[in-house]
PDB file of N, CA and C in Angstrom:
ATOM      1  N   UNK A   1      92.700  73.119 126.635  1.00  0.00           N
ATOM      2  CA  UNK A   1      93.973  72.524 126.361  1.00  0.00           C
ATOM      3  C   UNK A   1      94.253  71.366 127.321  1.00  0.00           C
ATOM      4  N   UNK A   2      93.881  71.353 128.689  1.00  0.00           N
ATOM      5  CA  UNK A   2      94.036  70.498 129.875  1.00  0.00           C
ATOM      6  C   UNK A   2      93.412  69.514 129.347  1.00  0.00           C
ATOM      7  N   UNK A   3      92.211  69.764 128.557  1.00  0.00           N
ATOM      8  CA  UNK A   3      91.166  68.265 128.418  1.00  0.00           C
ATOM      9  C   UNK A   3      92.242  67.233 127.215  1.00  0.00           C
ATOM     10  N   UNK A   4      92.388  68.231 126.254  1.00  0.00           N
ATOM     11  CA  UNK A   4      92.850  67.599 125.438  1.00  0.00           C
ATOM     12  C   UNK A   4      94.232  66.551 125.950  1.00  0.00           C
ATOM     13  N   UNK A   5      95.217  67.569 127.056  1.00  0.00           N
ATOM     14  CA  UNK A   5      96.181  66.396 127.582  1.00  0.00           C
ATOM     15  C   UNK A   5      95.684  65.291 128.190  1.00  0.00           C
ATOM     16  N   UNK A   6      94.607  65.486 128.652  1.00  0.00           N
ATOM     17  CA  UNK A   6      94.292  64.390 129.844  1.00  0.00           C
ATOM     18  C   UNK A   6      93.572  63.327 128.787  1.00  0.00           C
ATOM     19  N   UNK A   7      92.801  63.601 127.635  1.00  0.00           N
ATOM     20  CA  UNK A   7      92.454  62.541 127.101  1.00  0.00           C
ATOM     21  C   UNK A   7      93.479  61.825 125.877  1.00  0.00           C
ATOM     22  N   UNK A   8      94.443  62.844 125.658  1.00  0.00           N
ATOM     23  CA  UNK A   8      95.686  62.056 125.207  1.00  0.00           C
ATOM     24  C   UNK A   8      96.194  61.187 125.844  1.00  0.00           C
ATOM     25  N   UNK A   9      96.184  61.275 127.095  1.00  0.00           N
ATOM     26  CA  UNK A   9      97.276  60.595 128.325  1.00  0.00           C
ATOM     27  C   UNK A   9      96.317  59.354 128.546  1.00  0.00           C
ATOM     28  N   UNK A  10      95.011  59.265 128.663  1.00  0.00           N
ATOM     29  CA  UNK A  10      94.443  58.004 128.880  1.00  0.00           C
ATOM     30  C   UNK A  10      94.239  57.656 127.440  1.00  0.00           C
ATOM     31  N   UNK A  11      93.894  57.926 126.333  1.00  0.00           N
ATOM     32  CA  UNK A  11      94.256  57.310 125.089  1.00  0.00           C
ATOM     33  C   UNK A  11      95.503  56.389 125.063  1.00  0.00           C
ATOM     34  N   UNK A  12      96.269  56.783 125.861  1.00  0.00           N
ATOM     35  CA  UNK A  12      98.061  56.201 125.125  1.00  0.00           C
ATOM     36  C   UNK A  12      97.349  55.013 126.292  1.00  0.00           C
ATOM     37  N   UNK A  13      97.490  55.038 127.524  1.00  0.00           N
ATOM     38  CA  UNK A  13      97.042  54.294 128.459  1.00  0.00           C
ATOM     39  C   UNK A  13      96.271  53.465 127.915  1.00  0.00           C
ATOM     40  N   UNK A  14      95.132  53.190 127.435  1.00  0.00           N
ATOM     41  CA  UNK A  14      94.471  52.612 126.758  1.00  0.00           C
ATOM     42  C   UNK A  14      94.879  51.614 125.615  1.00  0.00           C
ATOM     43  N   UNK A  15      95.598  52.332 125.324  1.00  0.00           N
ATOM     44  CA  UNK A  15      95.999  51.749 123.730  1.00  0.00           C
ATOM     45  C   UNK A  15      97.761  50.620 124.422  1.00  0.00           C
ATOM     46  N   UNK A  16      98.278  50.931 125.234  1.00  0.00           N
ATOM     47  CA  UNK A  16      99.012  50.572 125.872  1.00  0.00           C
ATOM     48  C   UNK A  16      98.230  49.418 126.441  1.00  0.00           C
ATOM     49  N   UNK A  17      97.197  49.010 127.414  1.00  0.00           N
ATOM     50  CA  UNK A  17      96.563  48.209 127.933  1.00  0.00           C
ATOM     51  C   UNK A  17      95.936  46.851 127.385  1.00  0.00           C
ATOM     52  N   UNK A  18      95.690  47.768 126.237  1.00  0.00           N
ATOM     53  CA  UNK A  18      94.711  46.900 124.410  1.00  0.00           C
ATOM     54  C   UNK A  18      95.920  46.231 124.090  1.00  0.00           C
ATOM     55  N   UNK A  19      97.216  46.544 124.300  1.00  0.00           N
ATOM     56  CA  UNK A  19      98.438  45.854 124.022  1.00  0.00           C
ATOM     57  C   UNK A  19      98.536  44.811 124.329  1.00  0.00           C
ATOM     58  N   UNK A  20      98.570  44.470 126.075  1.00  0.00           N
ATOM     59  CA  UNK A  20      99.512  44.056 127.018  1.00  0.00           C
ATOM     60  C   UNK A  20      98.185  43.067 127.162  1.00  0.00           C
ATOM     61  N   UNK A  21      96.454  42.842 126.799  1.00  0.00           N
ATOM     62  CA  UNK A  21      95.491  42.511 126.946  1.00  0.00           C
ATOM     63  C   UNK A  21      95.763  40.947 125.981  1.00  0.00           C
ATOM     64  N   UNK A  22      96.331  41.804 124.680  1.00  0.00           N
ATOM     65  CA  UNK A  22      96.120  40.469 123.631  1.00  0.00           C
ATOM     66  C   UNK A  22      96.827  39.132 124.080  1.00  0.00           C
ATOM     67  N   UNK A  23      95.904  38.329 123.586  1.00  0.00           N
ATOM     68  CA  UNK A  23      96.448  36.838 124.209  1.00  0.00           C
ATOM     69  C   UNK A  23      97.927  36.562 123.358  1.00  0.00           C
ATOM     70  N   UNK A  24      98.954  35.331 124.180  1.00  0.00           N
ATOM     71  CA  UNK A  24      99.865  35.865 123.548  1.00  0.00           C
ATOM     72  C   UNK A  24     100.397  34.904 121.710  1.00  0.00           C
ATOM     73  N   UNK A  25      99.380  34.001 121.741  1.00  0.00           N
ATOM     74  CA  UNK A  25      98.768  33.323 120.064  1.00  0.00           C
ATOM     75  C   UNK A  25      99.127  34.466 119.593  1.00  0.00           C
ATOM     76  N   UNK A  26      97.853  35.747 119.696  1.00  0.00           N
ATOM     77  CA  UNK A  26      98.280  36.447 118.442  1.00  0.00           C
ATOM     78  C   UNK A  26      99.335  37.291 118.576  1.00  0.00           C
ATOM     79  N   UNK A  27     100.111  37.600 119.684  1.00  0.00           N
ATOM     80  CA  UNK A  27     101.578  38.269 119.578  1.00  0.00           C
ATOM     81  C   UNK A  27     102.412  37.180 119.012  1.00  0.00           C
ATOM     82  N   UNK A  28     102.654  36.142 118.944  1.00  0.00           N
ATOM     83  CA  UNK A  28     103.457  34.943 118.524  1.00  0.00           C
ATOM     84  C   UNK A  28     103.420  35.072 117.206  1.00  0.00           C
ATOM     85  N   UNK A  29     102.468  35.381 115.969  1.00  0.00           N
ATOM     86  CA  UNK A  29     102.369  34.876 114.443  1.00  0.00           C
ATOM     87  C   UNK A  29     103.028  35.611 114.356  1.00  0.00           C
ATOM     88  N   UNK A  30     103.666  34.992 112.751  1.00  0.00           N
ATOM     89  CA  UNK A  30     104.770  35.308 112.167  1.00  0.00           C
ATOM     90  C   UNK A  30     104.657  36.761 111.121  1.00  0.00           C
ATOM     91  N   UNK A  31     103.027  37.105 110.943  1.00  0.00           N
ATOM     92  CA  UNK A  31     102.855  38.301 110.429  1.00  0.00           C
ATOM     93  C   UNK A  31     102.480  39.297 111.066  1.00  0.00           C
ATOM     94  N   UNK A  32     102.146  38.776 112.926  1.00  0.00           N
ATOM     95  CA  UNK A  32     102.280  40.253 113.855  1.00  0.00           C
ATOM     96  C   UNK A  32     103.454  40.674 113.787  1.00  0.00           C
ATOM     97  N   UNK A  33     104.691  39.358 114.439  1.00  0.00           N
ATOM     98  CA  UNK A  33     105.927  40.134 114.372  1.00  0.00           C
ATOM     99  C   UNK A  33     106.449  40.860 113.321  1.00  0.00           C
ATOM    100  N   UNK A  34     105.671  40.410 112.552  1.00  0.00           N
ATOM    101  CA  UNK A  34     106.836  40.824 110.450  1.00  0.00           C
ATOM    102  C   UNK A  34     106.401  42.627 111.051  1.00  0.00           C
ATOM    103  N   UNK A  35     105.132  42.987 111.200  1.00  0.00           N
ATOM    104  CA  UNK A  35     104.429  44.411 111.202  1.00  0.00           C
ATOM    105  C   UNK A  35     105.328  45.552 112.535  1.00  0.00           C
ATOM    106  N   UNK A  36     104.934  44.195 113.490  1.00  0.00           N
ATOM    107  CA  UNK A  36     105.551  45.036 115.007  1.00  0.00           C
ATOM    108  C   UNK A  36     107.257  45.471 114.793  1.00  0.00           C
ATOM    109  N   UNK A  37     107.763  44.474 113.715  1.00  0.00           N
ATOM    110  CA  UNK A  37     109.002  45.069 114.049  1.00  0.00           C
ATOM    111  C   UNK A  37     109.453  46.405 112.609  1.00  0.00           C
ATOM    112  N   UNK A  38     108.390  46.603 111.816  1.00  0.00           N
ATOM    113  CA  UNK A  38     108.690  47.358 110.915  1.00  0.00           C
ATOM    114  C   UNK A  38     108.203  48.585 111.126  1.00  0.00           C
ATOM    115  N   UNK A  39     107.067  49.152 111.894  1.00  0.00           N
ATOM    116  CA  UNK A  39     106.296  50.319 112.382  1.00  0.00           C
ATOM    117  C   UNK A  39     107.463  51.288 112.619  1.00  0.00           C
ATOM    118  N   UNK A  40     108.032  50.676 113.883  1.00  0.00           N
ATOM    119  CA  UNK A  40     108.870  51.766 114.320  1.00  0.00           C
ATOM    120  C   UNK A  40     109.965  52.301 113.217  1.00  0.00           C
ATOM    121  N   UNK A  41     110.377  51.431 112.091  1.00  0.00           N
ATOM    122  CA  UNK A  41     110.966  52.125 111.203  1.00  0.00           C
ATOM    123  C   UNK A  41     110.246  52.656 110.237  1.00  0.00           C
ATOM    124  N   UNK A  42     109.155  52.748 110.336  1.00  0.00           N
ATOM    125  CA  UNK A  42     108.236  53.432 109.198  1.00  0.00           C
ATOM    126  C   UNK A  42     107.986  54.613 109.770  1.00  0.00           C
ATOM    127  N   UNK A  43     107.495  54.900 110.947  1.00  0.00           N
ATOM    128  CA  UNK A  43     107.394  56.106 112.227  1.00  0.00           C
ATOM    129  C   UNK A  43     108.437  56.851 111.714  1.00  0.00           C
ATOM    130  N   UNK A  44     109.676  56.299 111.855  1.00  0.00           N
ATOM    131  CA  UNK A  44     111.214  57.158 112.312  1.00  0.00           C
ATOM    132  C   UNK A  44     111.099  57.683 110.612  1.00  0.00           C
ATOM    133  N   UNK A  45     110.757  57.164 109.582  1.00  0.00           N
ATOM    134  CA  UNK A  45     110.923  57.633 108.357  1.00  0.00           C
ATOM    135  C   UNK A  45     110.342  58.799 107.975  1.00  0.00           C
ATOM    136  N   UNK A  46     109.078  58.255 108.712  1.00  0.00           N
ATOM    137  CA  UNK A  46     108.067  59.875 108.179  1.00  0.00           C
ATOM    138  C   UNK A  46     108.520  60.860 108.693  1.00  0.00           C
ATOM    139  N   UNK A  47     108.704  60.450 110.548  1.00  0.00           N
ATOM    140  CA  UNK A  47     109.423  61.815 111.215  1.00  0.00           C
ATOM    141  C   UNK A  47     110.581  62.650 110.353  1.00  0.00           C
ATOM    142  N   UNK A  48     111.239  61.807 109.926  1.00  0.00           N
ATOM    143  CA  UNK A  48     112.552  62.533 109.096  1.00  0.00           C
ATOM    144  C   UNK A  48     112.485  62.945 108.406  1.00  0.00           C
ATOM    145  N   UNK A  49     111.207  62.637 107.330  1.00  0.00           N
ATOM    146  CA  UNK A  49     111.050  63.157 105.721  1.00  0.00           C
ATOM    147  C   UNK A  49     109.838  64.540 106.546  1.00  0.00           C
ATOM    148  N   UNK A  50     108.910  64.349 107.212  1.00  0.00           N
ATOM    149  CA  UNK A  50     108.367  65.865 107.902  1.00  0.00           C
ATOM    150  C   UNK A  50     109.477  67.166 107.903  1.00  0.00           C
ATOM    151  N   UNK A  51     110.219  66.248 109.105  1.00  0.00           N
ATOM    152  CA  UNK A  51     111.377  67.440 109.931  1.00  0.00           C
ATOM    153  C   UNK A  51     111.737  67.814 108.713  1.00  0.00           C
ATOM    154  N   UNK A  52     112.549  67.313 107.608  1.00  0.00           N
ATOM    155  CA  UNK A  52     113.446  67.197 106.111  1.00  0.00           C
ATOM    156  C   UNK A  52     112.441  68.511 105.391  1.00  0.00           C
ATOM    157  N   UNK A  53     111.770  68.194 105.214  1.00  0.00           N
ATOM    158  CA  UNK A  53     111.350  68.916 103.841  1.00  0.00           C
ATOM    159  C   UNK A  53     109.945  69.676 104.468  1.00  0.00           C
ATOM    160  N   UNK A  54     109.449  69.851 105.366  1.00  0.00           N
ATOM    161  CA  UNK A  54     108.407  70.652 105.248  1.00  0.00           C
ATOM    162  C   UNK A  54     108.691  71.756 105.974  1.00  0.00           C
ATOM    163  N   UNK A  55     108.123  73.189 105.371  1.00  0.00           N
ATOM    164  CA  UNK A  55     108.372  74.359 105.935  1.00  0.00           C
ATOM    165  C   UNK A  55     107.204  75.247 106.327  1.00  0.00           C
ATOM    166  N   UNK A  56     106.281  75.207 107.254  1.00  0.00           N
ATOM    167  CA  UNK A  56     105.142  76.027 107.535  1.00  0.00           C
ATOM    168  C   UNK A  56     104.397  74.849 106.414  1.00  0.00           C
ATOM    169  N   UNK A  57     103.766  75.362 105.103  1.00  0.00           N
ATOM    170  CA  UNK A  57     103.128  74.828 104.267  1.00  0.00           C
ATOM    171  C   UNK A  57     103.421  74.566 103.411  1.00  0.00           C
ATOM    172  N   UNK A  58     104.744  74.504 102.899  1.00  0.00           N
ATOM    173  CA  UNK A  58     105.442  74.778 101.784  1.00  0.00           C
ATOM    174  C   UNK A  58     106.235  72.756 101.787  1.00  0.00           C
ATOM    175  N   UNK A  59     106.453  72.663 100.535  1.00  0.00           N
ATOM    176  CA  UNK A  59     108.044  71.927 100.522  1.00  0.00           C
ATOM    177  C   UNK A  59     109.242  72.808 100.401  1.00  0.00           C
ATOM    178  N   UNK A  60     110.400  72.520 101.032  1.00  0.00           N
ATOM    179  CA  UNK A  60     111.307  73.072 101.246  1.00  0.00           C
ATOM    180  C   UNK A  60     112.711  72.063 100.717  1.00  0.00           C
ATOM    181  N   UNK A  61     113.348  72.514  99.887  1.00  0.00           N
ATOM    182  CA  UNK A  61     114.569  71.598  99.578  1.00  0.00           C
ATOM    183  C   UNK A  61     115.667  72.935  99.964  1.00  0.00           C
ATOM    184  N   UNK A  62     116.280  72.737 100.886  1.00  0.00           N
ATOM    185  CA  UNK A  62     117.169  73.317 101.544  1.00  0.00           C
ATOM    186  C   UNK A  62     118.427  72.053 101.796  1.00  0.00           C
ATOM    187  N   UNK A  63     119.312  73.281 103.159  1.00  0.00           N
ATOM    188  CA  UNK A  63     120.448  72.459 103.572  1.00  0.00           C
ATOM    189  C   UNK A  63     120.217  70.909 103.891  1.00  0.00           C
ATOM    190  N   UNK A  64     118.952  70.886 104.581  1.00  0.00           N
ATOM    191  CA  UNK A  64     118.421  69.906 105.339  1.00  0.00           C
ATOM    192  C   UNK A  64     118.587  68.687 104.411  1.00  0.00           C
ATOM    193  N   UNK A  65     117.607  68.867 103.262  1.00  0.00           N
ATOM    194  CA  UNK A  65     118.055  67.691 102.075  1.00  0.00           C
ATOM    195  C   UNK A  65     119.686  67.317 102.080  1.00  0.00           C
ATOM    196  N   UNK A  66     120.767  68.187 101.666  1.00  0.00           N
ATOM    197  CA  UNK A  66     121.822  68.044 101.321  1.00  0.00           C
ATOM    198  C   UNK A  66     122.177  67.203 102.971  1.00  0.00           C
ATOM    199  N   UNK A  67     122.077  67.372 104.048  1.00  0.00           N
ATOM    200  CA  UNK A  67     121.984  67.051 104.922  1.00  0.00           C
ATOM    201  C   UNK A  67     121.707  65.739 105.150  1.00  0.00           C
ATOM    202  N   UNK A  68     120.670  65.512 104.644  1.00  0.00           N
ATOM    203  CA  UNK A  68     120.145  64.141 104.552  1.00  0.00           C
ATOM    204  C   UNK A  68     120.742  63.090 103.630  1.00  0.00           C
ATOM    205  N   UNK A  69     120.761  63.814 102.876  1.00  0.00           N
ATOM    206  CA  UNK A  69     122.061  63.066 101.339  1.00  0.00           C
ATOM    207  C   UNK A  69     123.549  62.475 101.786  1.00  0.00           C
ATOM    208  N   UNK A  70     123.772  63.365 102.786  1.00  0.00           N
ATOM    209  CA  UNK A  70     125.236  63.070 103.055  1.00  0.00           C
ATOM    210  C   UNK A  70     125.090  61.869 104.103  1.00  0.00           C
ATOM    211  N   UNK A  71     123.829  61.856 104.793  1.00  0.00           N
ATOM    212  CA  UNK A  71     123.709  60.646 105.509  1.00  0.00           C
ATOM    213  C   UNK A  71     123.057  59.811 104.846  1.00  0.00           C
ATOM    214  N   UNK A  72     122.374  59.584 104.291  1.00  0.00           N
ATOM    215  CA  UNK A  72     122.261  58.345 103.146  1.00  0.00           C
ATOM    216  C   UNK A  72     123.567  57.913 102.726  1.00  0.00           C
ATOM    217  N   UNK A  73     124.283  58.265 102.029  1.00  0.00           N
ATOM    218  CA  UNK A  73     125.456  58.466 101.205  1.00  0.00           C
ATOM    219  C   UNK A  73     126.445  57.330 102.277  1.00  0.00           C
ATOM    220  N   UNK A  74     126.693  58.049 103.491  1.00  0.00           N
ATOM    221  CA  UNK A  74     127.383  57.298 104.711  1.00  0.00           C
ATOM    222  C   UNK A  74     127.150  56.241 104.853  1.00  0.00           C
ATOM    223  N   UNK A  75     125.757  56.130 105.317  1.00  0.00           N
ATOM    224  CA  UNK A  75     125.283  54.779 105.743  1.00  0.00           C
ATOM    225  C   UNK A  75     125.285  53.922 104.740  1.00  0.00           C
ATOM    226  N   UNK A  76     125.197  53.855 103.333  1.00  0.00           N
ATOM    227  CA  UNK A  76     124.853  53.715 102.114  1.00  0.00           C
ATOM    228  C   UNK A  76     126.929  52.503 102.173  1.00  0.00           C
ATOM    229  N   UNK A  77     127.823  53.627 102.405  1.00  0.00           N
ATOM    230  CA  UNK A  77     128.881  53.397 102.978  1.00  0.00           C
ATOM    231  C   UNK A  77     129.564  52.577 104.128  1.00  0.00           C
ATOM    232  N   UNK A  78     128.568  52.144 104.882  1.00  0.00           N
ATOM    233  CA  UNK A  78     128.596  51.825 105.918  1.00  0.00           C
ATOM    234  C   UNK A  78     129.609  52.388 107.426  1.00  0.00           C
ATOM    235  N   UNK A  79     128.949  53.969 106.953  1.00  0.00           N
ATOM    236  CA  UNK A  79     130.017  54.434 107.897  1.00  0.00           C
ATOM    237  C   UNK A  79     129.250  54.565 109.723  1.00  0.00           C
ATOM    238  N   UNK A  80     130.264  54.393 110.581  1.00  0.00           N
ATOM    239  CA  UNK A  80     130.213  54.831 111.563  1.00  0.00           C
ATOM    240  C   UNK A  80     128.572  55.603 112.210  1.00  0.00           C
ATOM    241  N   UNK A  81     127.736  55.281 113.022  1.00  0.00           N
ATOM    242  CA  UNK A  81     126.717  56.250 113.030  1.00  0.00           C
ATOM    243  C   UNK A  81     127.047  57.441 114.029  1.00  0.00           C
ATOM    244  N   UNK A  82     128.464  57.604 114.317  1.00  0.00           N
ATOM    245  CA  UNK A  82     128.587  59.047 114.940  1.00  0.00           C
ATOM    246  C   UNK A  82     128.857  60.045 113.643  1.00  0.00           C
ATOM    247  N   UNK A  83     129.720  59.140 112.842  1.00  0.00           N
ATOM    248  CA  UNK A  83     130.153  60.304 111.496  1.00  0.00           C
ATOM    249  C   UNK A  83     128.739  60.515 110.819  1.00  0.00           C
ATOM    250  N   UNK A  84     127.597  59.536 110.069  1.00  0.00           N
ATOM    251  CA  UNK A  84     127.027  59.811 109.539  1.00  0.00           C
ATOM    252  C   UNK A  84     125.607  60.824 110.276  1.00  0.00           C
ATOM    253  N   UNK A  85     125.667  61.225 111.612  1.00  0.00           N
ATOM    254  CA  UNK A  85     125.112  61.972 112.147  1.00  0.00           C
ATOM    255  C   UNK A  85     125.794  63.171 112.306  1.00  0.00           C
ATOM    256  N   UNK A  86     127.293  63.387 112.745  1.00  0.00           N
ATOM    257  CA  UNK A  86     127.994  64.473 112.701  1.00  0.00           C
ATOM    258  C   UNK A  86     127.852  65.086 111.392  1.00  0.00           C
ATOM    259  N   UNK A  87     128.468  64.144 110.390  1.00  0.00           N
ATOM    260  CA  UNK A  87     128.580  64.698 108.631  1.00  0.00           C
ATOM    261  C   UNK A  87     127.948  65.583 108.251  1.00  0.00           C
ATOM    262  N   UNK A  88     126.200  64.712 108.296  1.00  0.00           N
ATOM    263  CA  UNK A  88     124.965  65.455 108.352  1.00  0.00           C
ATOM    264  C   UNK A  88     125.145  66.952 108.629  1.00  0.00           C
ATOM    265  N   UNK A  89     125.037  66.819 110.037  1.00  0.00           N
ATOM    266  CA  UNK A  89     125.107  67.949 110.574  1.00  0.00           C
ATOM    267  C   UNK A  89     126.158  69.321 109.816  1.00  0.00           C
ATOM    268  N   UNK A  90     127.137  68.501 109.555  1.00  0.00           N
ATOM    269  CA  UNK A  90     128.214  69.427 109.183  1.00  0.00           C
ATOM    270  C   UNK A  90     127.924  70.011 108.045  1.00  0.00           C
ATOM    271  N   UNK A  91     127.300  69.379 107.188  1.00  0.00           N
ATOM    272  CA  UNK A  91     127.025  69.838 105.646  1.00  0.00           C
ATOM    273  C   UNK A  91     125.782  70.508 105.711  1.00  0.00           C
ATOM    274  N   UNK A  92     124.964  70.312 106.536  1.00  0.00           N
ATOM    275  CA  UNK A  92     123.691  71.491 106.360  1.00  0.00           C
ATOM    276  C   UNK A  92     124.208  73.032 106.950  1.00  0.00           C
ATOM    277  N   UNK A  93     125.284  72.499 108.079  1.00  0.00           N
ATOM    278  CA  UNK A  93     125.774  74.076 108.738  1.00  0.00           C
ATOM    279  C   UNK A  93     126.590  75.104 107.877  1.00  0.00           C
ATOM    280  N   UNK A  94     127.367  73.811 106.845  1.00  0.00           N
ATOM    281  CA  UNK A  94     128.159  74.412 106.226  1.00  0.00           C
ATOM    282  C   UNK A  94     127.292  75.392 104.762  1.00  0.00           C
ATOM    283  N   UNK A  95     126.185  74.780 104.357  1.00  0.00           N
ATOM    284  CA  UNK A  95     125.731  75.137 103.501  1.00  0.00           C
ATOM    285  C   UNK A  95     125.069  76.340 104.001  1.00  0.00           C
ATOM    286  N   UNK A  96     124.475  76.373 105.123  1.00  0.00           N
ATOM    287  CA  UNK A  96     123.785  77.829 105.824  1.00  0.00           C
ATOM    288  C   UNK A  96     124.786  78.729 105.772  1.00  0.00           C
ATOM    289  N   UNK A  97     125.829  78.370 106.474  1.00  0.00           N
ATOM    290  CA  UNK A  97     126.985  79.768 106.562  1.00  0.00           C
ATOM    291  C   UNK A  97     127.782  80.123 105.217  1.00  0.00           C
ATOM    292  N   UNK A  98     127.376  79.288 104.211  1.00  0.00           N
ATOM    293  CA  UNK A  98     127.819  80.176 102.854  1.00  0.00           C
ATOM    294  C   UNK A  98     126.217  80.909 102.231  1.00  0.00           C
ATOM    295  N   UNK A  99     125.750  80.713 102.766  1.00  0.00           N
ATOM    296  CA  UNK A  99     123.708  81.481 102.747  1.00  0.00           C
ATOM    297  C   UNK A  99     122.789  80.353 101.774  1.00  0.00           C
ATOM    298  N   UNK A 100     123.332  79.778 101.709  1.00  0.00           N
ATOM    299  CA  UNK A 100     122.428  78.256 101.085  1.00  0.00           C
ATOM    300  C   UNK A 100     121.452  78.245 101.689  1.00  0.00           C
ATOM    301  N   UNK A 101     120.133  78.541 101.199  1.00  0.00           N
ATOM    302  CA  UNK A 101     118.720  78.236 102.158  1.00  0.00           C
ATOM    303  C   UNK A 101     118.898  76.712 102.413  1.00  0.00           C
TER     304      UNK A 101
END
């Protein structure tokens, strides 16, 4: 398990280095930046649709969806990002404590 952290930890290092290495021409084009600035919202998407819907091995449409709906819905709205994170929250809790998987 130790090996595996330690060659994670110089992987990121690495890949971090391979970064900071490239000349800065090719950080400048207009289709690195188009990519560099869309990753991290492609990352944050998958994370959410994982956390969202997968259960052990299964798909799972639970509170979590309805959860997610109500924050679409918000933002969709352009509400506030404390409400459309609270909301969230509120409507998956609420759906558990009436026994809504």
């Amino acid at each position: 398990m130790w090996l595996a952290i330690v060659l994670a930890g110089v992987g990121c290092y690495l890949l971090k280095l391979a970064g900071l290495s490239l000349p800065a021409r090719v950080l400048t084009h207009p289709l690195v930046e188009r990519v560099a600035d869309l990753i991290p919202v492609a990352l944050l998407a998958a994370l959410v649709a994982v956390q969202t819907w997968s259960s052990a091995d299964a798909l799972a449409l639970d509170a979590r969806t309805a959860g997610l709906a109500f924050a679409l819905v918000a933002l969709v709205l352009r509400a506030p990002f404390l409400v459309v994170v609270v909301g969230a929250a509120v409507v998956a809790a609420l759906l558990r404590l009436l026994g809504l998987p």
